[in-house]
PDB file of N, CA and C in Angstrom:
ATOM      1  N   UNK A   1     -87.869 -10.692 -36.672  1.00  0.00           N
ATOM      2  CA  UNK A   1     -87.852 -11.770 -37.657  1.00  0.00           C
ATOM      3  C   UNK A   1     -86.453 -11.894 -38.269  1.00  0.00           C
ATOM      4  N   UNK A   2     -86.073 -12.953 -38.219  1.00  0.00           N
ATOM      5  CA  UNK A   2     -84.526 -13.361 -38.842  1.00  0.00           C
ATOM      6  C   UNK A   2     -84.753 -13.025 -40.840  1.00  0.00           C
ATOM      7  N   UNK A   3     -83.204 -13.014 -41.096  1.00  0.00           N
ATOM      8  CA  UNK A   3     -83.346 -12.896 -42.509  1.00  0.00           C
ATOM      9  C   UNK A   3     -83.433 -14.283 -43.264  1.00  0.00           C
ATOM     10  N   UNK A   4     -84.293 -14.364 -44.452  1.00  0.00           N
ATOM     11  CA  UNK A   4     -84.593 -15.000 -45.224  1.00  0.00           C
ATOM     12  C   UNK A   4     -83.621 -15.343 -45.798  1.00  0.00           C
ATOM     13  N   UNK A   5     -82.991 -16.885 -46.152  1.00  0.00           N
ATOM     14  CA  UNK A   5     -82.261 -17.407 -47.311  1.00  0.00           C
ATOM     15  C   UNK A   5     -82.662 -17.042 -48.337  1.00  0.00           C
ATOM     16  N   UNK A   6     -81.541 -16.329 -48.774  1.00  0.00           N
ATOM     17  CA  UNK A   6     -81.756 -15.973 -50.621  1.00  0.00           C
ATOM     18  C   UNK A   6     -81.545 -17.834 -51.192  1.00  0.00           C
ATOM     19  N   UNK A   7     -82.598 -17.974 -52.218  1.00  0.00           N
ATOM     20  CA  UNK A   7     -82.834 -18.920 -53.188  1.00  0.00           C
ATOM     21  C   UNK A   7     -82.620 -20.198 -52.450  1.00  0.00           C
ATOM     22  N   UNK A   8     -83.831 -20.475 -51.196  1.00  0.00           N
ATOM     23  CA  UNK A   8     -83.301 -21.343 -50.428  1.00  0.00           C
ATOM     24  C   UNK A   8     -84.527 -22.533 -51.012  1.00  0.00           C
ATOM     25  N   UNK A   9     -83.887 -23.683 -51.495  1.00  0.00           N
ATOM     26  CA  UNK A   9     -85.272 -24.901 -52.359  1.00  0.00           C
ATOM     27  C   UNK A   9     -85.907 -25.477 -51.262  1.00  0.00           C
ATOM     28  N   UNK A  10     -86.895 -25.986 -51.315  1.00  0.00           N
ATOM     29  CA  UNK A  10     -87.644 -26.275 -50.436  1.00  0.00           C
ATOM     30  C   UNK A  10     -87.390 -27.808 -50.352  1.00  0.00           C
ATOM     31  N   UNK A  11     -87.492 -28.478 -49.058  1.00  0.00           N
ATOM     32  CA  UNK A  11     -86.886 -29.244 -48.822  1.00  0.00           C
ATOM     33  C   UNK A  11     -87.556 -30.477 -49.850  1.00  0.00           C
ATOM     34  N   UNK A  12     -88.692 -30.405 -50.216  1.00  0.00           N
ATOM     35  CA  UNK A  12     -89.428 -31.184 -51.530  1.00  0.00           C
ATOM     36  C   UNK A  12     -89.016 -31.416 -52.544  1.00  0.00           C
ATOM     37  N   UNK A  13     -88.842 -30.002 -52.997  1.00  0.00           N
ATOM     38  CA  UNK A  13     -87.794 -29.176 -54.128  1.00  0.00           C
ATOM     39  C   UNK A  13     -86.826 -29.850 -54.727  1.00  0.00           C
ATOM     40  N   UNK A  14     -85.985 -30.365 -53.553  1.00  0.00           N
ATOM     41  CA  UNK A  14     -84.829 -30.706 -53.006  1.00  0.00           C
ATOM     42  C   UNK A  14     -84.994 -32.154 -53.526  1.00  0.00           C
ATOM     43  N   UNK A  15     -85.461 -33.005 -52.696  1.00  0.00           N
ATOM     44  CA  UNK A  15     -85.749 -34.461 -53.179  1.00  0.00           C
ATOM     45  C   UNK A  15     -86.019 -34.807 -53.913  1.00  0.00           C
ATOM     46  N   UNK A  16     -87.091 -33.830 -54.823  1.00  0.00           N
ATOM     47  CA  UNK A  16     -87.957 -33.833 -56.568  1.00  0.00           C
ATOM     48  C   UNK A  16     -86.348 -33.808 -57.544  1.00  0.00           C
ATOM     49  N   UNK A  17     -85.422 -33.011 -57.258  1.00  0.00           N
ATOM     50  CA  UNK A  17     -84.554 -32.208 -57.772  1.00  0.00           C
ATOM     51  C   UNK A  17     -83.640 -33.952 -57.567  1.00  0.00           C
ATOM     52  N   UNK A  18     -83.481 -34.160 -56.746  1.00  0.00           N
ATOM     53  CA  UNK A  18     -82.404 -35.337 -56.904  1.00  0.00           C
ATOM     54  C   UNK A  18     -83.127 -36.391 -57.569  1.00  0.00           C
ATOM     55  N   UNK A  19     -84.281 -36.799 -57.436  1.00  0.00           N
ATOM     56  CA  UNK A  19     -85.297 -38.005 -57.994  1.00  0.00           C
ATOM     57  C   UNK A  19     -85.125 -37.971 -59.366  1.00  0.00           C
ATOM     58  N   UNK A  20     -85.364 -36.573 -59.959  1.00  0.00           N
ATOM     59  CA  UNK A  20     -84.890 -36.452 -61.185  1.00  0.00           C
ATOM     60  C   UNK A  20     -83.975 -36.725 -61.711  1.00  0.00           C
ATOM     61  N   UNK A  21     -83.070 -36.539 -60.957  1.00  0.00           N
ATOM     62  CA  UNK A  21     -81.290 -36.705 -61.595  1.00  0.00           C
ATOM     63  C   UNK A  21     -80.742 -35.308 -62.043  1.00  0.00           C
ATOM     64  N   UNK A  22     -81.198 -34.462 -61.241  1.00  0.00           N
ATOM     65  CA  UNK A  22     -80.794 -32.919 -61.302  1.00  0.00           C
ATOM     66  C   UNK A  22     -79.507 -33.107 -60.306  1.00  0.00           C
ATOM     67  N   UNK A  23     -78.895 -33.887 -59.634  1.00  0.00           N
ATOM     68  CA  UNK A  23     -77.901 -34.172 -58.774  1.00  0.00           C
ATOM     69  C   UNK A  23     -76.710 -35.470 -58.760  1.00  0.00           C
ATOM     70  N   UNK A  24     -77.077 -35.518 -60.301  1.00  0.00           N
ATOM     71  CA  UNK A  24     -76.558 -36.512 -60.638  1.00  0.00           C
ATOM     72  C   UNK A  24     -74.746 -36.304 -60.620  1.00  0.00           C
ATOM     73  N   UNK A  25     -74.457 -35.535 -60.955  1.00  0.00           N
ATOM     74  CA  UNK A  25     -73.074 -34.800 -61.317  1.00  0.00           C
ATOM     75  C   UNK A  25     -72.434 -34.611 -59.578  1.00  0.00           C
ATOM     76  N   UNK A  26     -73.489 -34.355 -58.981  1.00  0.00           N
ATOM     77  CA  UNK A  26     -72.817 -34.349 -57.715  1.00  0.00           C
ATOM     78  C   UNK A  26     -73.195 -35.470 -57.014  1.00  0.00           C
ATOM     79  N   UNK A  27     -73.184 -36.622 -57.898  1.00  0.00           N
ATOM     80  CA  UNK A  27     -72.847 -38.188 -57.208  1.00  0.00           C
ATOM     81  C   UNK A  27     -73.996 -38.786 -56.374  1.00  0.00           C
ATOM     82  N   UNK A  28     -75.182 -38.009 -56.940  1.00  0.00           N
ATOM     83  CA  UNK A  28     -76.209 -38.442 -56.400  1.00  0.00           C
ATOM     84  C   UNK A  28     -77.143 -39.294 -57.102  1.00  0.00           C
ATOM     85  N   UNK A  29     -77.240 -40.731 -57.234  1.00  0.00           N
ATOM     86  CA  UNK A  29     -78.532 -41.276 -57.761  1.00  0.00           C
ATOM     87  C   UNK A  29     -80.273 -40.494 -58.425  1.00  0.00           C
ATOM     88  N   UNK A  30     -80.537 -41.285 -59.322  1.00  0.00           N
ATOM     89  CA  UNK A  30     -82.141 -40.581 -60.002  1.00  0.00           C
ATOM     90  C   UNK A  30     -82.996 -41.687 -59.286  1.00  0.00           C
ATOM     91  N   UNK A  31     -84.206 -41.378 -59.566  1.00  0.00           N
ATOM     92  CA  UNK A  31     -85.091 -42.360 -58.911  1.00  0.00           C
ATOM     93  C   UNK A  31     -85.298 -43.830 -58.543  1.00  0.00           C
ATOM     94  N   UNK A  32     -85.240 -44.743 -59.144  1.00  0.00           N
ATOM     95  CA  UNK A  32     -85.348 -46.290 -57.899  1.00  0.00           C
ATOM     96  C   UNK A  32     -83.826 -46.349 -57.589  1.00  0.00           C
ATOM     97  N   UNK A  33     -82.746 -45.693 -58.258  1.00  0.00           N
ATOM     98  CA  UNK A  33     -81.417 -46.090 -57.637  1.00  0.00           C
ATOM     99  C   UNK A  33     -81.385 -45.106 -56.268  1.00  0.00           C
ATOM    100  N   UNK A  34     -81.972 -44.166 -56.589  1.00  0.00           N
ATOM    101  CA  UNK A  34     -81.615 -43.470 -55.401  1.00  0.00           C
ATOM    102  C   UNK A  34     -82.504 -43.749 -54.316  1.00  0.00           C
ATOM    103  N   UNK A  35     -83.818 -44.186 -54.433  1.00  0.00           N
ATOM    104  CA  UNK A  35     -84.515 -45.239 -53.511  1.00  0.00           C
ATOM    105  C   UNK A  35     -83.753 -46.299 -52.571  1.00  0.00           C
ATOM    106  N   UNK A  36     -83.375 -46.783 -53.491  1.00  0.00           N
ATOM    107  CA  UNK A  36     -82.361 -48.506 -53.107  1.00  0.00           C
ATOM    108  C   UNK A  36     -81.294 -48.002 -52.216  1.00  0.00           C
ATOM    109  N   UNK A  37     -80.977 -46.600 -52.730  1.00  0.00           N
ATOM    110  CA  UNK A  37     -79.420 -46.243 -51.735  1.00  0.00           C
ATOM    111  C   UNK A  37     -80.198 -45.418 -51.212  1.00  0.00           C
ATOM    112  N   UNK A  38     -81.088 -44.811 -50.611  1.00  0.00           N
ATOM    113  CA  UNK A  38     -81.331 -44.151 -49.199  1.00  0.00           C
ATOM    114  C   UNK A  38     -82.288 -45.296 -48.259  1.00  0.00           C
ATOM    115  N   UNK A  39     -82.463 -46.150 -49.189  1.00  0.00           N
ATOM    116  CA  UNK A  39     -82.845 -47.529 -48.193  1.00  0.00           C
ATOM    117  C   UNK A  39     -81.829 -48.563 -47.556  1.00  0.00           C
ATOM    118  N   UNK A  40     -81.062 -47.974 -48.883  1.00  0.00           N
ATOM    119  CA  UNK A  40     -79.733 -49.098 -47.717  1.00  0.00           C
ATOM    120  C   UNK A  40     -78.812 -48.444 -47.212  1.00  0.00           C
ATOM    121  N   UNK A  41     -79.049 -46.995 -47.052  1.00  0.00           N
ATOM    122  CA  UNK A  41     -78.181 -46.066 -45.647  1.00  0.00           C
ATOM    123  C   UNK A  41     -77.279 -45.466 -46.286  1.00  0.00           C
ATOM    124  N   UNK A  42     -77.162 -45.905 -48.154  1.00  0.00           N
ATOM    125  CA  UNK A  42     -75.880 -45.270 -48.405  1.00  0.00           C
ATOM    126  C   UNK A  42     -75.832 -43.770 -49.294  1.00  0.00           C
ATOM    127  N   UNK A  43     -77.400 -43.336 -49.271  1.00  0.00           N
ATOM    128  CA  UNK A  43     -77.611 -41.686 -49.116  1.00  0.00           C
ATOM    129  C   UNK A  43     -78.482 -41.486 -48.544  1.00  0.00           C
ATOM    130  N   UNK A  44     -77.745 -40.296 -47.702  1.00  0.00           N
ATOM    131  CA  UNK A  44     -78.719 -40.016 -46.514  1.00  0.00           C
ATOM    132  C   UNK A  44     -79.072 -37.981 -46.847  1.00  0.00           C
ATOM    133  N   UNK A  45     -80.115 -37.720 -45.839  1.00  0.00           N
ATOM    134  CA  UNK A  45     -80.847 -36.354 -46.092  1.00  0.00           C
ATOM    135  C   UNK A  45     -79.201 -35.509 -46.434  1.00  0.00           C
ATOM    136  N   UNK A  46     -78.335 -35.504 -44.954  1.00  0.00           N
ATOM    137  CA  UNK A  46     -77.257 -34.843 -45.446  1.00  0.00           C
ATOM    138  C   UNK A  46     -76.404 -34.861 -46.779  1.00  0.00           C
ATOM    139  N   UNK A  47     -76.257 -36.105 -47.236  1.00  0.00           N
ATOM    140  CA  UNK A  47     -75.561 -35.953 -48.463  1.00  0.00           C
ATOM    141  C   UNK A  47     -76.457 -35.358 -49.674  1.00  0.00           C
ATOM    142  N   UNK A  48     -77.438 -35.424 -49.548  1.00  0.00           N
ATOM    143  CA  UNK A  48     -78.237 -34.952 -50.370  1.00  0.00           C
ATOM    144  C   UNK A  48     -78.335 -33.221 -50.251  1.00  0.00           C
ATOM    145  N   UNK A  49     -78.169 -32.834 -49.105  1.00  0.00           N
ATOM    146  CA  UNK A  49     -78.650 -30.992 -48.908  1.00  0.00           C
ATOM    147  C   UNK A  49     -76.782 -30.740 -49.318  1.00  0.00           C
ATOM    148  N   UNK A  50     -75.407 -31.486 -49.257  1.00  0.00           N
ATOM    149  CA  UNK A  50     -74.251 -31.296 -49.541  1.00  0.00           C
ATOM    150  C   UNK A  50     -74.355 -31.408 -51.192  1.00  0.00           C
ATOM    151  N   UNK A  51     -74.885 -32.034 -51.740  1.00  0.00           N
ATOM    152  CA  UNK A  51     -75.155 -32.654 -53.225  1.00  0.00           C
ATOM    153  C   UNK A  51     -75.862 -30.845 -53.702  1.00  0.00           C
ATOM    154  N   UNK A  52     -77.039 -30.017 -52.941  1.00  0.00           N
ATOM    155  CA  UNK A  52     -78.033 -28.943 -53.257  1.00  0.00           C
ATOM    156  C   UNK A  52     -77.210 -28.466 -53.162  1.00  0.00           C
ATOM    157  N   UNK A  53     -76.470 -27.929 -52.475  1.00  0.00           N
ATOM    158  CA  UNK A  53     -75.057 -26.751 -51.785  1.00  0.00           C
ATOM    159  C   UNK A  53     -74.065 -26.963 -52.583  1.00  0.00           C
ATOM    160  N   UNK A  54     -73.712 -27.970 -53.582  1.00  0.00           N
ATOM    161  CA  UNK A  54     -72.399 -27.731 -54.313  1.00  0.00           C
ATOM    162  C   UNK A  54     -72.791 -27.284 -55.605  1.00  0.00           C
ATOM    163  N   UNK A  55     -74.088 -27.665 -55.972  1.00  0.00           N
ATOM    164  CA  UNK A  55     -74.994 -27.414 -57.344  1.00  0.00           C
ATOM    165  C   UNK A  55     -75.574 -25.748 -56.816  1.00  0.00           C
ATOM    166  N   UNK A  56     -75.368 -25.380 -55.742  1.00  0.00           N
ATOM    167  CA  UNK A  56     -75.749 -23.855 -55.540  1.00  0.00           C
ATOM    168  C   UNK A  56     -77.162 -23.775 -55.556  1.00  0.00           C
ATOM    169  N   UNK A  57     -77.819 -24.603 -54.837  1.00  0.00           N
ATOM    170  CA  UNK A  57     -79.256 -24.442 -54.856  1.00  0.00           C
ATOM    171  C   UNK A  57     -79.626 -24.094 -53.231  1.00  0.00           C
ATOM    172  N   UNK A  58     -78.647 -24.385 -52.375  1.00  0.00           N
ATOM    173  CA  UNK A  58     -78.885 -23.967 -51.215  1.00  0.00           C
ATOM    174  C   UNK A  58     -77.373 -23.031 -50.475  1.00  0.00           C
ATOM    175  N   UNK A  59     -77.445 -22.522 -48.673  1.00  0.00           N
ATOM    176  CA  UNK A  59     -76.662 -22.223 -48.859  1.00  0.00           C
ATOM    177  C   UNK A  59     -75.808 -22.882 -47.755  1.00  0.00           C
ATOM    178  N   UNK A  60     -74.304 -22.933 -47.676  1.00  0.00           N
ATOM    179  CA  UNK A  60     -73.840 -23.929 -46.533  1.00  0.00           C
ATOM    180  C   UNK A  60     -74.586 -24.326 -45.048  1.00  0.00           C
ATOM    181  N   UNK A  61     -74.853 -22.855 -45.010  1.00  0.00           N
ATOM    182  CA  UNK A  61     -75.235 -23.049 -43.689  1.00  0.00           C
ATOM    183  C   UNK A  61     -76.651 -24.537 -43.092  1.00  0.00           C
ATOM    184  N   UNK A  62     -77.044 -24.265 -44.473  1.00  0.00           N
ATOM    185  CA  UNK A  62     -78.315 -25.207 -44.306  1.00  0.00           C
ATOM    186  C   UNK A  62     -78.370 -26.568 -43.611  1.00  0.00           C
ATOM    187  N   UNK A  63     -77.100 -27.303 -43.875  1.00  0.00           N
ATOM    188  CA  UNK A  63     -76.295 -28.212 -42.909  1.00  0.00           C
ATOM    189  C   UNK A  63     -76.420 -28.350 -41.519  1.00  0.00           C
ATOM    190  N   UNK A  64     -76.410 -27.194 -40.898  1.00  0.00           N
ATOM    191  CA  UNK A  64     -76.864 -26.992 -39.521  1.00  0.00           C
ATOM    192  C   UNK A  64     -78.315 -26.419 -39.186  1.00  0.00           C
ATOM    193  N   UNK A  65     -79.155 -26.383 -40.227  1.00  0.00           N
ATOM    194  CA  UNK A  65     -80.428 -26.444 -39.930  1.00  0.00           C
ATOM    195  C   UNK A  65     -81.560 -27.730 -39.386  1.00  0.00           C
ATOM    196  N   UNK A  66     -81.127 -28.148 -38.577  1.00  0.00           N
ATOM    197  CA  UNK A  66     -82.207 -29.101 -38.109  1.00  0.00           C
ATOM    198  C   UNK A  66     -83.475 -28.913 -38.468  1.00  0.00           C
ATOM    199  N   UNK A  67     -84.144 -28.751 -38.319  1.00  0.00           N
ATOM    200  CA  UNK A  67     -85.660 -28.611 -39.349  1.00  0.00           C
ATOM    201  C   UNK A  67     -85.968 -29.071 -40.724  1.00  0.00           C
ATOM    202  N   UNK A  68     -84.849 -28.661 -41.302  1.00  0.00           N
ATOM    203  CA  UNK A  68     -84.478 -28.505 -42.917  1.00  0.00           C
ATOM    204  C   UNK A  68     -84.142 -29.816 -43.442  1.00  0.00           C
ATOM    205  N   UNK A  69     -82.684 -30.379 -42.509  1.00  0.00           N
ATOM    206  CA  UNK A  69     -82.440 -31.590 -42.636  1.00  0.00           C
ATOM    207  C   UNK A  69     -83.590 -33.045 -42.096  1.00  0.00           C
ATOM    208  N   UNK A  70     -84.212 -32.112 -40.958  1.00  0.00           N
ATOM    209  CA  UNK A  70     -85.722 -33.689 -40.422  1.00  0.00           C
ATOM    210  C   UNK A  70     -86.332 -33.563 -41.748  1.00  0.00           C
ATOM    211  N   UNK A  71     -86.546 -32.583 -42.394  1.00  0.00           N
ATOM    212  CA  UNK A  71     -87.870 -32.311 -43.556  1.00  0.00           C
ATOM    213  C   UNK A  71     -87.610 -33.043 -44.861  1.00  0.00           C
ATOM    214  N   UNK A  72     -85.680 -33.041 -44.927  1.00  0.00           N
ATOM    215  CA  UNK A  72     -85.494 -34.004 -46.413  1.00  0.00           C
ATOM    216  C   UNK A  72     -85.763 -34.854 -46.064  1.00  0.00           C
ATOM    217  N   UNK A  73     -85.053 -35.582 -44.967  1.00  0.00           N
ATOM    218  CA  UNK A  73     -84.972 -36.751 -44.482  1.00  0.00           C
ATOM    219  C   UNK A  73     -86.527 -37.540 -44.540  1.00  0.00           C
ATOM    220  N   UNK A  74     -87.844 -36.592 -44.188  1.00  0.00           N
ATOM    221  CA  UNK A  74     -88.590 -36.984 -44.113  1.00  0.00           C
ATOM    222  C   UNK A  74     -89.452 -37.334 -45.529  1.00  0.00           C
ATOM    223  N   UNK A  75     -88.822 -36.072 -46.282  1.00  0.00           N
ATOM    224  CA  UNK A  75     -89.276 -36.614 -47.893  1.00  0.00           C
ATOM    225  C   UNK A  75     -88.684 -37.556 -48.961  1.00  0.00           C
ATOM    226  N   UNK A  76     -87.659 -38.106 -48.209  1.00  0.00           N
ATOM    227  CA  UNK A  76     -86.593 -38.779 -48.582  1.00  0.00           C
ATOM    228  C   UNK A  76     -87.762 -40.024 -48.416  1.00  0.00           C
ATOM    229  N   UNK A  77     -88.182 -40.428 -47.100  1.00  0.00           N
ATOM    230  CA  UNK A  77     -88.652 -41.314 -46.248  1.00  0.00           C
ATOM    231  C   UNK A  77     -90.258 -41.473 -47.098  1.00  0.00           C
ATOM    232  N   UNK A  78     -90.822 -40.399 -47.117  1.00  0.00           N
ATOM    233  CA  UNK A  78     -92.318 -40.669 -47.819  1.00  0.00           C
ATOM    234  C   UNK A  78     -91.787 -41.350 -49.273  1.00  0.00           C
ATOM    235  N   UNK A  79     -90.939 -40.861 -49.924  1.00  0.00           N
ATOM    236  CA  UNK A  79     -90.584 -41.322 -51.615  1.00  0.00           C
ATOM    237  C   UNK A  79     -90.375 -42.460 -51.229  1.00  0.00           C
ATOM    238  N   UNK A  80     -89.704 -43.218 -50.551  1.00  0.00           N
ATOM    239  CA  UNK A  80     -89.019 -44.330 -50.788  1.00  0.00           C
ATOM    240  C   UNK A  80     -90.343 -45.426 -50.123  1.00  0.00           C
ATOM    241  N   UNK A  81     -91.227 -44.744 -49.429  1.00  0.00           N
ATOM    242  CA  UNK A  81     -92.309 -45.603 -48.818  1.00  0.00           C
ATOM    243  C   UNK A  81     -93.506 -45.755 -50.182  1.00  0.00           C
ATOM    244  N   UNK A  82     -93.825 -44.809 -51.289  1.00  0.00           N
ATOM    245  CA  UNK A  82     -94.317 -45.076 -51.981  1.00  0.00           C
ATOM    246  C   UNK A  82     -94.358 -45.795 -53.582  1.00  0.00           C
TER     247      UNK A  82
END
């Protein structure tokens, strides 16, 4: 079994955390603005897990996690559908 990310947010976590405006400082939109801009392409899952990683909620590497990044992307995708 590989080692566990210390204090790694869950990719929900993650999207709850920007919706809020917990990512605001790192240039990330709060809720219907940040709707409007991951609907019109101009934030995407990556800038958002770069936005978690400078606020120290994740760790670089997470960037190259494919899984991690389909999973914001995908909660990115359910928020903005509801």
């Amino acid at each position: 079994m590989g080692a566990i990310n210390q204090s790694q947010i869950t990719p929900f976590d993650l999207v709850q955390a920007a919706y809020q405006g917990q990512l605001k400082s790192q240039g990330i939109p709060s809720a219907a603005a940040l709707m409007n801009a991951y609907n019109g392409g101009d934030i995407t899952a990556i800038k958002i897990i770069e936005a978690g990683i400078q606020k120290g909620l994740l760790s670089p590497d997470t960037l190259n996690d494919s899984s991690y990044v389909s999973a914001v992307d995908t909660q990115l995708a359910t928020l903005a559908n509801n």
